[in-house]
PDB file of N, CA and C in Angstrom:
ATOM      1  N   UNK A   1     -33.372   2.456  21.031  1.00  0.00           N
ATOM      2  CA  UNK A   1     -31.981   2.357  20.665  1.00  0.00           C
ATOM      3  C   UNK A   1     -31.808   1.253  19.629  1.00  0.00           C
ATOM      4  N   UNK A   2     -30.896   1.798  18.572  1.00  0.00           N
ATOM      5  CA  UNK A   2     -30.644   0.852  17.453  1.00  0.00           C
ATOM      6  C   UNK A   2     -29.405  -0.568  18.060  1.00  0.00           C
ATOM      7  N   UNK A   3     -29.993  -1.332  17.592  1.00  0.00           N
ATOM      8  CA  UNK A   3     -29.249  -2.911  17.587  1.00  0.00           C
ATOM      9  C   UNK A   3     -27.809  -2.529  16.985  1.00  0.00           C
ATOM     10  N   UNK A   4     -26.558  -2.411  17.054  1.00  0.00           N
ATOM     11  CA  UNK A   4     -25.813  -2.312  16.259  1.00  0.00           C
ATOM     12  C   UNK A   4     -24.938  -3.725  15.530  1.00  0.00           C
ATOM     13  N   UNK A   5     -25.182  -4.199  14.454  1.00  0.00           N
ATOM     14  CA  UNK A   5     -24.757  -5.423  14.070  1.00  0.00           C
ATOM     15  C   UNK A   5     -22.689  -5.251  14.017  1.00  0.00           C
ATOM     16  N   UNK A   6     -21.950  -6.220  14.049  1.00  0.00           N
ATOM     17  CA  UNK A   6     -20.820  -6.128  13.732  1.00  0.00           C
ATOM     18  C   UNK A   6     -20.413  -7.247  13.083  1.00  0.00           C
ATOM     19  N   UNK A   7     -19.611  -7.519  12.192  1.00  0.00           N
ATOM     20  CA  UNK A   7     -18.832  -7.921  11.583  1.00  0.00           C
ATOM     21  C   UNK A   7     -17.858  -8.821  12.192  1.00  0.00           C
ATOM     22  N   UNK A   8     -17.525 -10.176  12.512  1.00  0.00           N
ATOM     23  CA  UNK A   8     -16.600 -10.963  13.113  1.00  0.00           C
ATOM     24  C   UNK A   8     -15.005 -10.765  12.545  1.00  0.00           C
ATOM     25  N   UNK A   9     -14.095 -10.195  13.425  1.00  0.00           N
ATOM     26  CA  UNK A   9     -12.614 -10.429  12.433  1.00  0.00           C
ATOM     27  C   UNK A   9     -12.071 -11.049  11.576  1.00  0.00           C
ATOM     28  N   UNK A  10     -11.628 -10.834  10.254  1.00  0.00           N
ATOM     29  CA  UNK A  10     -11.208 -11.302   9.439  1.00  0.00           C
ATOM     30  C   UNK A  10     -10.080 -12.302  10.575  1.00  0.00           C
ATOM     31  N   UNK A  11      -9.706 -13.945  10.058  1.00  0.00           N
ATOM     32  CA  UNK A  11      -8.446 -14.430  10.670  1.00  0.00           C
ATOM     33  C   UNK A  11      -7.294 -13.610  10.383  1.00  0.00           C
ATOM     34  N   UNK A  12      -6.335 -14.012  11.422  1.00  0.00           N
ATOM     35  CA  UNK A  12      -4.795 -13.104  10.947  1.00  0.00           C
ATOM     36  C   UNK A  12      -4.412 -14.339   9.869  1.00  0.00           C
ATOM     37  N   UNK A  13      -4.362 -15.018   9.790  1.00  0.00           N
ATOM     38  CA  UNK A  13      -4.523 -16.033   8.837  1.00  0.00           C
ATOM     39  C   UNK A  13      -4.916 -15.972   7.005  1.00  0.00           C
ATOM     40  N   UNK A  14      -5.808 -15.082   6.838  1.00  0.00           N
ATOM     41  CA  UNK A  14      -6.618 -15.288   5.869  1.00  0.00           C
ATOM     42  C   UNK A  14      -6.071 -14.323   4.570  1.00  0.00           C
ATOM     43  N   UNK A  15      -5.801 -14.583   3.603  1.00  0.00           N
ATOM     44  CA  UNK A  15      -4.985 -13.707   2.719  1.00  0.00           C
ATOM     45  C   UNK A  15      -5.417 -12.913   1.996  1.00  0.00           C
ATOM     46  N   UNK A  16      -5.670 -11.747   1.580  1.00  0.00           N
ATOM     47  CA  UNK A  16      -6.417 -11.002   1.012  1.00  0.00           C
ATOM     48  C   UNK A  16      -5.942 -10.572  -0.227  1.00  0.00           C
ATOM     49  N   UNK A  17      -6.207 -11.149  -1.444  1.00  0.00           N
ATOM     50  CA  UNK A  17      -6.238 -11.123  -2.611  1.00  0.00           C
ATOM     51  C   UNK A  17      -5.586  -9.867  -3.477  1.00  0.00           C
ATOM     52  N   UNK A  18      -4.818  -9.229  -4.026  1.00  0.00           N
ATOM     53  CA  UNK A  18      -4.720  -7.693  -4.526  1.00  0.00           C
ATOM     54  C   UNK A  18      -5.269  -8.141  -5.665  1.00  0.00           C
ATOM     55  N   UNK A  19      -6.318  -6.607  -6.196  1.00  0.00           N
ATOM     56  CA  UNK A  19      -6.519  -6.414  -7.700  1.00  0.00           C
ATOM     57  C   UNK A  19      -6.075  -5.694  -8.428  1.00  0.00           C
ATOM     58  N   UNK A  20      -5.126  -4.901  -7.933  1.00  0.00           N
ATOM     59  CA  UNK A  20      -4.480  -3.737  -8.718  1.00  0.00           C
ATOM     60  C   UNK A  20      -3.246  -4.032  -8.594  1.00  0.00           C
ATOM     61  N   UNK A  21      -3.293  -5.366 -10.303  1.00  0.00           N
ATOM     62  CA  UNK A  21      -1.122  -5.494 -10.426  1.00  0.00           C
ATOM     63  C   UNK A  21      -0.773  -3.850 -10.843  1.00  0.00           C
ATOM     64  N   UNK A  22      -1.522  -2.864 -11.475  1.00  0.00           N
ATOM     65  CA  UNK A  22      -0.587  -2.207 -11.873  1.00  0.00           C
ATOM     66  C   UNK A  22       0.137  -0.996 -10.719  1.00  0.00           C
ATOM     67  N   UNK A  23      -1.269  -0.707  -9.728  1.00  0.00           N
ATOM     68  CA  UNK A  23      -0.538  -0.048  -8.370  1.00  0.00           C
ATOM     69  C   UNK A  23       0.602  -1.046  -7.753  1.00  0.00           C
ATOM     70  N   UNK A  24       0.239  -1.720  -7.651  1.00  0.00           N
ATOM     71  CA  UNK A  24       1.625  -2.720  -7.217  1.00  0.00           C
ATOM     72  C   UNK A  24       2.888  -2.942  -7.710  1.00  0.00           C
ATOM     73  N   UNK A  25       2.966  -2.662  -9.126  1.00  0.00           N
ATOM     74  CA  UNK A  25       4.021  -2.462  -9.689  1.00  0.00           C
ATOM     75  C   UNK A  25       4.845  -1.181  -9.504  1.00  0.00           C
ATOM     76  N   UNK A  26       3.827  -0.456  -9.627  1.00  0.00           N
ATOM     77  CA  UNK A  26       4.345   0.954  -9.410  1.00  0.00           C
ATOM     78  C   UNK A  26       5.102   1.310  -7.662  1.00  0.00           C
ATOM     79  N   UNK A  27       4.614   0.317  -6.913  1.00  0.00           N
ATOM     80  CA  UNK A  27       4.662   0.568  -5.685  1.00  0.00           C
ATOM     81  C   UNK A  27       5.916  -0.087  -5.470  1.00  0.00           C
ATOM     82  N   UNK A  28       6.021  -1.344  -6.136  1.00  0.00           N
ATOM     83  CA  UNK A  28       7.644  -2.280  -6.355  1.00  0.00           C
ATOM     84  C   UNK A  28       8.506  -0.788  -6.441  1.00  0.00           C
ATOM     85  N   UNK A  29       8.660  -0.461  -7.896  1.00  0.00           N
ATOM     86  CA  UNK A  29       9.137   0.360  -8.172  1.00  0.00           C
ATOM     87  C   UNK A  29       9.669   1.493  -7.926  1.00  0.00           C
ATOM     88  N   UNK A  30       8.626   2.392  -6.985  1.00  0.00           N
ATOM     89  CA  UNK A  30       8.850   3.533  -5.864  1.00  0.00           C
ATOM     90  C   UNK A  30      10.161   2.905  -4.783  1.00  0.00           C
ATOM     91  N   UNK A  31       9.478   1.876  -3.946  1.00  0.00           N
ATOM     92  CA  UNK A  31       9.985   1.134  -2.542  1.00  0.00           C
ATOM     93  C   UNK A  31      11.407   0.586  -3.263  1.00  0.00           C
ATOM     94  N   UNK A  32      11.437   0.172  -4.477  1.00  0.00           N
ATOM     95  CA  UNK A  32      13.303   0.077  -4.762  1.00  0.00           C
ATOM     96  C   UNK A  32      14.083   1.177  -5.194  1.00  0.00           C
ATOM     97  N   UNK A  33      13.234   2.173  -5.078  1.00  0.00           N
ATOM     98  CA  UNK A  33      14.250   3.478  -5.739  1.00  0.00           C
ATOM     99  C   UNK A  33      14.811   4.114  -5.069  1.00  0.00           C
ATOM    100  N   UNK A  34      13.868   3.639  -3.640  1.00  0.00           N
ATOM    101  CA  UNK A  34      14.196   4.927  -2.458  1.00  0.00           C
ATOM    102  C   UNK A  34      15.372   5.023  -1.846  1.00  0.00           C
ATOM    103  N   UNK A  35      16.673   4.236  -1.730  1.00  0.00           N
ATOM    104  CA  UNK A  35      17.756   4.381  -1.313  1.00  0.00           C
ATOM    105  C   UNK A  35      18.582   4.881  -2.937  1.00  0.00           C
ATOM    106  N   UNK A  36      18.240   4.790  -3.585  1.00  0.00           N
ATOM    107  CA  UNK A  36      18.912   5.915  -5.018  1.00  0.00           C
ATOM    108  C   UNK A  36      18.403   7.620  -4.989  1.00  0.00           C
ATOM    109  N   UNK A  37      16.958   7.123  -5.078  1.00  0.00           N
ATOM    110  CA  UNK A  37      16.396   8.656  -5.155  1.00  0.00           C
ATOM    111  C   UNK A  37      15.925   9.287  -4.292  1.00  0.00           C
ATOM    112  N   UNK A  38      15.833   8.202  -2.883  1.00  0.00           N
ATOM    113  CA  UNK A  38      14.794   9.433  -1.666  1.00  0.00           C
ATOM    114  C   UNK A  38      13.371   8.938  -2.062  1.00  0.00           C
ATOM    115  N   UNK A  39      13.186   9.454  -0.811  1.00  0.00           N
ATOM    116  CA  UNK A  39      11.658   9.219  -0.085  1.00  0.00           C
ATOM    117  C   UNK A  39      11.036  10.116  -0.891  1.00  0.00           C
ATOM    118  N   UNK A  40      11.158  11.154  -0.891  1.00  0.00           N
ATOM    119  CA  UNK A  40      10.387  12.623  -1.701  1.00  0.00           C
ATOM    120  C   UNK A  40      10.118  11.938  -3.708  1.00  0.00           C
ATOM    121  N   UNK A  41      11.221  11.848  -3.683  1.00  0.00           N
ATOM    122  CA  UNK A  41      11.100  11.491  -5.438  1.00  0.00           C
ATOM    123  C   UNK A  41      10.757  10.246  -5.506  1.00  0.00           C
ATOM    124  N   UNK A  42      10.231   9.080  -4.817  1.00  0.00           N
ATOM    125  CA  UNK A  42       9.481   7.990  -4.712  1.00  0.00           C
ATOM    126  C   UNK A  42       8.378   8.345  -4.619  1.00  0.00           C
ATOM    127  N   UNK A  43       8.309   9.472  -3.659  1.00  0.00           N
ATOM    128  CA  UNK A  43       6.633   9.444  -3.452  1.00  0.00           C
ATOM    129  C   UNK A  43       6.192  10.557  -4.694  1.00  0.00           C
ATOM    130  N   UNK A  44       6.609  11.625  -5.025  1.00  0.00           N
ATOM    131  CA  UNK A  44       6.364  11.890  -6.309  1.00  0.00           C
ATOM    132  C   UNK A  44       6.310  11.327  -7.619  1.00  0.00           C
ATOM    133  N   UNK A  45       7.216  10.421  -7.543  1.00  0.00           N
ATOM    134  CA  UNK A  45       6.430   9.742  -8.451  1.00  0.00           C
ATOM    135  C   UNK A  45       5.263   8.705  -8.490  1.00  0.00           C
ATOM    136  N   UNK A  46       4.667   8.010  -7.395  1.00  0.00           N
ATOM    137  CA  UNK A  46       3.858   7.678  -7.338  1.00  0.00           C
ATOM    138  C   UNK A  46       2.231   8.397  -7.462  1.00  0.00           C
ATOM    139  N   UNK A  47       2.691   9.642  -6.773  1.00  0.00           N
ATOM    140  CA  UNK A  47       1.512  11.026  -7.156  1.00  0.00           C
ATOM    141  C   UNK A  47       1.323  11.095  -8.350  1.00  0.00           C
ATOM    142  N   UNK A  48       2.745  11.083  -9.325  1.00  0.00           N
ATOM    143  CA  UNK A  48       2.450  11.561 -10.748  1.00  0.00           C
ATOM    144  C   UNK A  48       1.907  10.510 -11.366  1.00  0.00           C
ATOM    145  N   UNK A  49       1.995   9.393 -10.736  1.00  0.00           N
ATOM    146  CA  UNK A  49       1.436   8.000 -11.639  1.00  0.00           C
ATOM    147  C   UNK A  49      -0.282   7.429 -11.240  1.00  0.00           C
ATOM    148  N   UNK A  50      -0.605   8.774 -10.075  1.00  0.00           N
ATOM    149  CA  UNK A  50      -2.184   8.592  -9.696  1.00  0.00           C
ATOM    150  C   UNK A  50      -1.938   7.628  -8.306  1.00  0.00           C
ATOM    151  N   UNK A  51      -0.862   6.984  -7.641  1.00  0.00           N
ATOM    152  CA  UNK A  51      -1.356   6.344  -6.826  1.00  0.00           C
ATOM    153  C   UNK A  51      -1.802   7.122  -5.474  1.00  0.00           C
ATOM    154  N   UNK A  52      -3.194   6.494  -5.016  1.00  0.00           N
ATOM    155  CA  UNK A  52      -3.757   7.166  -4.049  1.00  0.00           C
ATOM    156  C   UNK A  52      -2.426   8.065  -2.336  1.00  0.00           C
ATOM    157  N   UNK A  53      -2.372   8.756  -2.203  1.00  0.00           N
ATOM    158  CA  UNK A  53      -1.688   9.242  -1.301  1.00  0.00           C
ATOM    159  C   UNK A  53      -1.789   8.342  -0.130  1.00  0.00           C
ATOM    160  N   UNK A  54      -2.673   7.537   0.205  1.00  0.00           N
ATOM    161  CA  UNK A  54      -2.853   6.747   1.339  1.00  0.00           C
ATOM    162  C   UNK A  54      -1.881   5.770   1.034  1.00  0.00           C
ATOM    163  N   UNK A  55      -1.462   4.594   0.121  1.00  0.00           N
ATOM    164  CA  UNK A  55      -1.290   3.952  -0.086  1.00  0.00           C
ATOM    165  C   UNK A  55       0.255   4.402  -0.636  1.00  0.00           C
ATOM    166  N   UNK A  56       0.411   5.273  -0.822  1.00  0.00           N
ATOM    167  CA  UNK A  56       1.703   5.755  -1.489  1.00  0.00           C
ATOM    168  C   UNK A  56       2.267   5.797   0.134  1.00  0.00           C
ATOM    169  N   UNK A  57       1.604   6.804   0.994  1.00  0.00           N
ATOM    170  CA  UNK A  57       2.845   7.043   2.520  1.00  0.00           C
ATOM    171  C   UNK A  57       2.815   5.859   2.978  1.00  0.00           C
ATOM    172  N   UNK A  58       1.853   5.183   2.469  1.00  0.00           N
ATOM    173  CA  UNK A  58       1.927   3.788   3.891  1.00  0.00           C
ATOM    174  C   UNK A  58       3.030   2.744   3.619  1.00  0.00           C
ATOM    175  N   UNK A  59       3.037   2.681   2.355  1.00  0.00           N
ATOM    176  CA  UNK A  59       4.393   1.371   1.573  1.00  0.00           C
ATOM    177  C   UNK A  59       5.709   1.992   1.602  1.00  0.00           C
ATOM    178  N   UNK A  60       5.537   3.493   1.216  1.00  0.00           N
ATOM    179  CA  UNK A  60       7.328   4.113   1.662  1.00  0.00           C
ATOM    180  C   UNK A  60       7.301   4.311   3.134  1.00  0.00           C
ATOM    181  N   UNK A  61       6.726   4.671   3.757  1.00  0.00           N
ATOM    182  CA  UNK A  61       7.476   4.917   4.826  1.00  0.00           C
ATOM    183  C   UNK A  61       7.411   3.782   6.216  1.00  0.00           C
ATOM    184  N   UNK A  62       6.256   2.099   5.607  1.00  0.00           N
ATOM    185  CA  UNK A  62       6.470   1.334   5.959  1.00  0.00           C
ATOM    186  C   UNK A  62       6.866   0.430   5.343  1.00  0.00           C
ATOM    187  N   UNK A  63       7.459   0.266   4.414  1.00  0.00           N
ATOM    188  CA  UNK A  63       7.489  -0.772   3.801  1.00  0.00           C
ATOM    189  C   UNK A  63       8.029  -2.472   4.259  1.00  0.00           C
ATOM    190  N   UNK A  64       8.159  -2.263   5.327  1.00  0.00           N
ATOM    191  CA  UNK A  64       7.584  -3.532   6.058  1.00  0.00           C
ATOM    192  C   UNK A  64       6.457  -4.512   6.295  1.00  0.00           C
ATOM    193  N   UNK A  65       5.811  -3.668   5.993  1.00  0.00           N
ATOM    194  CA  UNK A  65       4.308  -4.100   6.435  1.00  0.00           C
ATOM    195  C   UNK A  65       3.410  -4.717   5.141  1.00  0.00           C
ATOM    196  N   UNK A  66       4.311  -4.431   4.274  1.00  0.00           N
ATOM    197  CA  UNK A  66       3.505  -4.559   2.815  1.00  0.00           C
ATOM    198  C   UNK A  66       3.497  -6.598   2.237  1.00  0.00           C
ATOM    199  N   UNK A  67       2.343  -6.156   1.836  1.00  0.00           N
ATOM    200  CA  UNK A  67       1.839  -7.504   1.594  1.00  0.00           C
ATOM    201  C   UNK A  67       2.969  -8.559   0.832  1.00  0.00           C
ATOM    202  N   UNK A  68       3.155  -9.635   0.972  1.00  0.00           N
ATOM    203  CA  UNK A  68       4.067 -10.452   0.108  1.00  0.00           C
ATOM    204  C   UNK A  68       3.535 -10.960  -1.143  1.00  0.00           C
ATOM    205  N   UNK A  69       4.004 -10.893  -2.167  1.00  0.00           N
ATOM    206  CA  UNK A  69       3.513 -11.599  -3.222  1.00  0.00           C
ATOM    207  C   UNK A  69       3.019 -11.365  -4.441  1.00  0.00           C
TER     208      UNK A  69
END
């Protein structure tokens, strides 16, 4: 039987850097539109602008959770 190594938790503490200002902008952008245009035409436009579908449902339809800064 293989050893399985793991990885210690990142701290809740520890801040994790973004490299993509321009998904982030785009993501600003979506998350302030959505009480003008809807959830649907936020997230279409983020599709049309390439942002990954993961990252597109997770900021509209949490956008709580989204990183500060």
């Amino acid at each position: 039987m293989e050893d399985v190594q793991t990885r210690p938790a990142a701290p809740a503490q520890e801040r994790v850097v973004r490299s993509d200002l321009r998904t982030r902008d785009l993501v600003n952008q979506a998350v302030a539109s959505v009480p003008t245009l809807g959830l649907q035409r936020a997230a279409e436009f983020l599709a049309a602008m390439n942002v990954p579908a993961e990252i597109a449902v997770r900021t509209l339809v949490y956008p709580h959770r989204r990183r500060r800064g």
